[in-house]
Protein backbone atom coordinates (compact mmCIF):
# COMPACT_ATOMS: atom_id res chain seq x y z
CA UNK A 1 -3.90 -6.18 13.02
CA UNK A 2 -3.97 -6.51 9.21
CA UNK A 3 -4.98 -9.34 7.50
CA UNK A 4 -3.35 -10.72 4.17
CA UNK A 5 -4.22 -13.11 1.59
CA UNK A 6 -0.97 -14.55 0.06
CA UNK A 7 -1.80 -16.42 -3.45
CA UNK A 8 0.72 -19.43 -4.03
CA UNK A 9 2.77 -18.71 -7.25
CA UNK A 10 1.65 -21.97 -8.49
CA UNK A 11 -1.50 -20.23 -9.25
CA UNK A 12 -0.83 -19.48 -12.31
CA UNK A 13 0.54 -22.22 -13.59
CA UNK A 14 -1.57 -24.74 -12.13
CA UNK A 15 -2.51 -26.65 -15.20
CA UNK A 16 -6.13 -26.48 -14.00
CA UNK A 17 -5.96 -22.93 -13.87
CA UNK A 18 -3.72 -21.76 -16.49
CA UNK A 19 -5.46 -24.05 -19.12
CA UNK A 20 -9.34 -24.71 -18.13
CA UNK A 21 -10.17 -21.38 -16.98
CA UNK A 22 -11.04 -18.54 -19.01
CA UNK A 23 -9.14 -15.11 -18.04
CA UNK A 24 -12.46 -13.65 -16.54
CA UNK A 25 -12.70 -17.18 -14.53
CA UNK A 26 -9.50 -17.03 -13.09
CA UNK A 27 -9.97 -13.52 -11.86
CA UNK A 28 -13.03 -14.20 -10.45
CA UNK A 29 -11.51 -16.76 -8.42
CA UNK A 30 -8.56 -15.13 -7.44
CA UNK A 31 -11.47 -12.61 -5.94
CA UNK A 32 -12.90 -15.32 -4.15
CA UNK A 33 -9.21 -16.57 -2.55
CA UNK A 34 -8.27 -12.80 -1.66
CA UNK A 35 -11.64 -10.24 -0.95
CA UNK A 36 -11.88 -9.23 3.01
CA UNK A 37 -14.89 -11.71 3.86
CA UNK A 38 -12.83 -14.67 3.93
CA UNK A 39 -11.63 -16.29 7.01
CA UNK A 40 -9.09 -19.04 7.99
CA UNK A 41 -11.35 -22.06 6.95
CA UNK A 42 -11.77 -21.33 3.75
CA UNK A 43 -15.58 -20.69 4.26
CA UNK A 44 -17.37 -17.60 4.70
CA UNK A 45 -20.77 -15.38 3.74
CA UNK A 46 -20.58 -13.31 1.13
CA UNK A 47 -23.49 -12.88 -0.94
CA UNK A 48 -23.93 -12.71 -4.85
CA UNK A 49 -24.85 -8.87 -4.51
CA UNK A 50 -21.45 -8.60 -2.46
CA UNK A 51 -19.33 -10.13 -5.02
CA UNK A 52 -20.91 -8.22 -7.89
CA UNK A 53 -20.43 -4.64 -6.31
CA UNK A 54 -17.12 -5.35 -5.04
CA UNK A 55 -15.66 -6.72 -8.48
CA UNK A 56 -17.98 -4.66 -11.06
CA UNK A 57 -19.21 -8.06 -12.36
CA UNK A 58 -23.10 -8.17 -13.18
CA UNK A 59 -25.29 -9.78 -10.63
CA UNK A 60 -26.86 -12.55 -13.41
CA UNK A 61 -22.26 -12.82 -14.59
CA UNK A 62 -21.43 -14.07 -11.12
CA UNK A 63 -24.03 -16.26 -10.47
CA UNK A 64 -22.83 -18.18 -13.64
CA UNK A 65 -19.20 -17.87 -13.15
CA UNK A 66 -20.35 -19.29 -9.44
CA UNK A 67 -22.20 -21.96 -10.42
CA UNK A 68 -19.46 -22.84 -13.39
CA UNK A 69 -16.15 -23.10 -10.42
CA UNK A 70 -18.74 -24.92 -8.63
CA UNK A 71 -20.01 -27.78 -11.24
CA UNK A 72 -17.52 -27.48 -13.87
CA UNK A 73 -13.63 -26.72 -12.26
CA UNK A 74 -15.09 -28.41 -8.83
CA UNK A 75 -12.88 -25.78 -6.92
CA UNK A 76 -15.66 -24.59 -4.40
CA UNK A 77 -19.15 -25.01 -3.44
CA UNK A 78 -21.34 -22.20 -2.50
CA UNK A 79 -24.47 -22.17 -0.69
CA UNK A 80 -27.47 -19.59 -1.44
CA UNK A 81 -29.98 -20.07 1.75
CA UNK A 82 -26.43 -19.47 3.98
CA UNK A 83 -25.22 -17.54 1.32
CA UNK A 84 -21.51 -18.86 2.09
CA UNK A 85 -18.65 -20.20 -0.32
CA UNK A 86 -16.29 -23.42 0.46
CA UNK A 87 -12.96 -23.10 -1.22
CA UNK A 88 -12.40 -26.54 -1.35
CA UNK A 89 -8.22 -26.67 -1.75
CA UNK A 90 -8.07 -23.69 0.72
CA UNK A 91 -6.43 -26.13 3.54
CA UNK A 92 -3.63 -27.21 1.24
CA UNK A 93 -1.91 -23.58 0.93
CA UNK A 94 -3.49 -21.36 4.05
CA UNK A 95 -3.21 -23.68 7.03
CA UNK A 96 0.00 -25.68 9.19
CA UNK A 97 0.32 -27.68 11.77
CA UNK A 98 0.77 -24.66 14.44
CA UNK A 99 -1.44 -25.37 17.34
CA UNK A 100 -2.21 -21.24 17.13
CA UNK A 101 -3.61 -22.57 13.43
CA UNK A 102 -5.83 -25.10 14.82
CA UNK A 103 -7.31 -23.36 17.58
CA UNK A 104 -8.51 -20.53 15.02
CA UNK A 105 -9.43 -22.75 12.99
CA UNK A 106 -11.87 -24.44 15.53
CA UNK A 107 -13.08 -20.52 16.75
CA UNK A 108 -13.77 -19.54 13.05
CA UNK A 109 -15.83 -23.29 12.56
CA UNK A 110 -18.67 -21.48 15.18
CA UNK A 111 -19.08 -18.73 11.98
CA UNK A 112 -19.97 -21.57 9.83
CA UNK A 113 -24.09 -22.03 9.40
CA UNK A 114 -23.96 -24.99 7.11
CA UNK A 115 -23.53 -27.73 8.95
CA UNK A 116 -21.88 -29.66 5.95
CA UNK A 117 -19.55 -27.70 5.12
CA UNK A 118 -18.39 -27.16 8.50
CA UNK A 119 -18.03 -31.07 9.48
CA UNK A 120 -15.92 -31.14 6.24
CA UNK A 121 -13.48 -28.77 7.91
CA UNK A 122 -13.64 -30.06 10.95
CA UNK A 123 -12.42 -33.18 9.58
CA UNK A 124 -9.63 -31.39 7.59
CA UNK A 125 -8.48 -29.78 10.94
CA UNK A 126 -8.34 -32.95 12.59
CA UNK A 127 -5.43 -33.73 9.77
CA UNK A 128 -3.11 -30.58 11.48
CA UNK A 129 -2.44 -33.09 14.55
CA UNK A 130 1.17 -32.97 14.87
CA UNK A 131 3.19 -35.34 15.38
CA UNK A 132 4.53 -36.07 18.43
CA UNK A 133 8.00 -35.24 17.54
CA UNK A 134 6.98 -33.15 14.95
CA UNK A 135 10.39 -32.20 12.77
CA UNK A 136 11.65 -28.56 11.90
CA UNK A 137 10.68 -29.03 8.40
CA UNK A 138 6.98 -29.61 9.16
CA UNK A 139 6.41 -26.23 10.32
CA UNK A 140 6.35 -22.93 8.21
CA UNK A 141 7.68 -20.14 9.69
CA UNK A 142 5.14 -16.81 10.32
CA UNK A 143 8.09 -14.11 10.41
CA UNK A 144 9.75 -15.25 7.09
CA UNK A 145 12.85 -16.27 9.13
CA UNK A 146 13.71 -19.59 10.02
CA UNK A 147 13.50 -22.60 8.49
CA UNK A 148 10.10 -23.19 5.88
CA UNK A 149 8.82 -26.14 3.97
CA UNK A 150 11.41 -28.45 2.16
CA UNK A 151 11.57 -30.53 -1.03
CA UNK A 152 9.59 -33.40 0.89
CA UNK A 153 7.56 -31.15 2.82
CA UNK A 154 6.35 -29.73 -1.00
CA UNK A 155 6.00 -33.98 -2.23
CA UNK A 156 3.77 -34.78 1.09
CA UNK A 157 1.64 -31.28 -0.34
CA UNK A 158 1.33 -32.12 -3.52
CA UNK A 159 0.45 -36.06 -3.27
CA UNK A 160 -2.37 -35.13 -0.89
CA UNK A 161 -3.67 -32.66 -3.12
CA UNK A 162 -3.98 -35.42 -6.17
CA UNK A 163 -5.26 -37.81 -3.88
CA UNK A 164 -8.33 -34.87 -3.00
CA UNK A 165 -8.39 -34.88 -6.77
CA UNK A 166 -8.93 -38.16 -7.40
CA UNK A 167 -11.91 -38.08 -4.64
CA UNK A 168 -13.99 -35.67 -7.06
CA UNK A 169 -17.53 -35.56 -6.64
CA UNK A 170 -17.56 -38.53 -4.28
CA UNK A 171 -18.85 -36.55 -0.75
């Protein structure tokens, strides 16, 4: 089964992105959204030696273009004992409220060895609960056919994403 790593077309224009980032910032990230180590969550190990072979960025370059998505954009955190990056935003454009989603979701948060980032997820799953009478338009079809987000479906998206925005640094 292959895996793929869709990137939203809003990427690049994202003002955060398009504006704030350098070139060599934005492809760094668009590393970290895409390489093979990453998993459903939006968490996974990968280690500074990993990134730097697989994108022919020096060790001593990635370490400060970690530690500058980290403290300066805020768009992931990155641990060095587990040696695991959080995409923070991750949920927003990878995950829906299919219960196949969830439960592979929940299997992948057993992967996780800090603990911190993995209650964070855990508590962004618990946000996929359906509706009971969840409508047509809350779903996103897997085969391309069918009926995908809507107009309102994009709003909902986008004013939960500001409101994560306006949390910050407050964790």
């Amino acid at each position: 089964m292959a895996i793929y790593r869709s990137v939203h077309v809003s990427f690049w224009t994202d003002t955060k992105i398009a504006v704030e980032f350098t070139p060599r910032e934005r492809y760094f990230y668009l590393y970290l959204l895409t390489n093979p180590h990453t998993s459903l969550t939006g968490c996974y190990e990968i280690s500074v030696k990993q990134i730097a072979a697989e994108t022919g960025i020096a060790r001593s370059e990635a370490e400060k273009l970690l530690e500058r998505l980290e403290k300066v954009h805020k768009v992931l955190e990155y641990d060095p004992e587990t040696r695991e990056v959080f995409i923070l935003r991750w949920h927003a454009y990878n995950w829906n409220r299919s219960p196949n989603c969830r439960k592979a979701i929940e299997a992948s948060l057993e992967e996780i060895k800090n603990s911190s980032f993995a209650e964070r997820i855990r508590e962004l799953a618990r946000g996929l609960q359906a509706p009971s009478r969840a409508a047509v338009s809350d779903t996103v079809s897997v085969s391309g056919s069918g009926s995908g987000p809507n107009l309102e479906d994009y709003k909902r998206m986008q004013r939960y994403i500001e409101k994560l925005n306006g949390l910050g640094g407050q964790q």
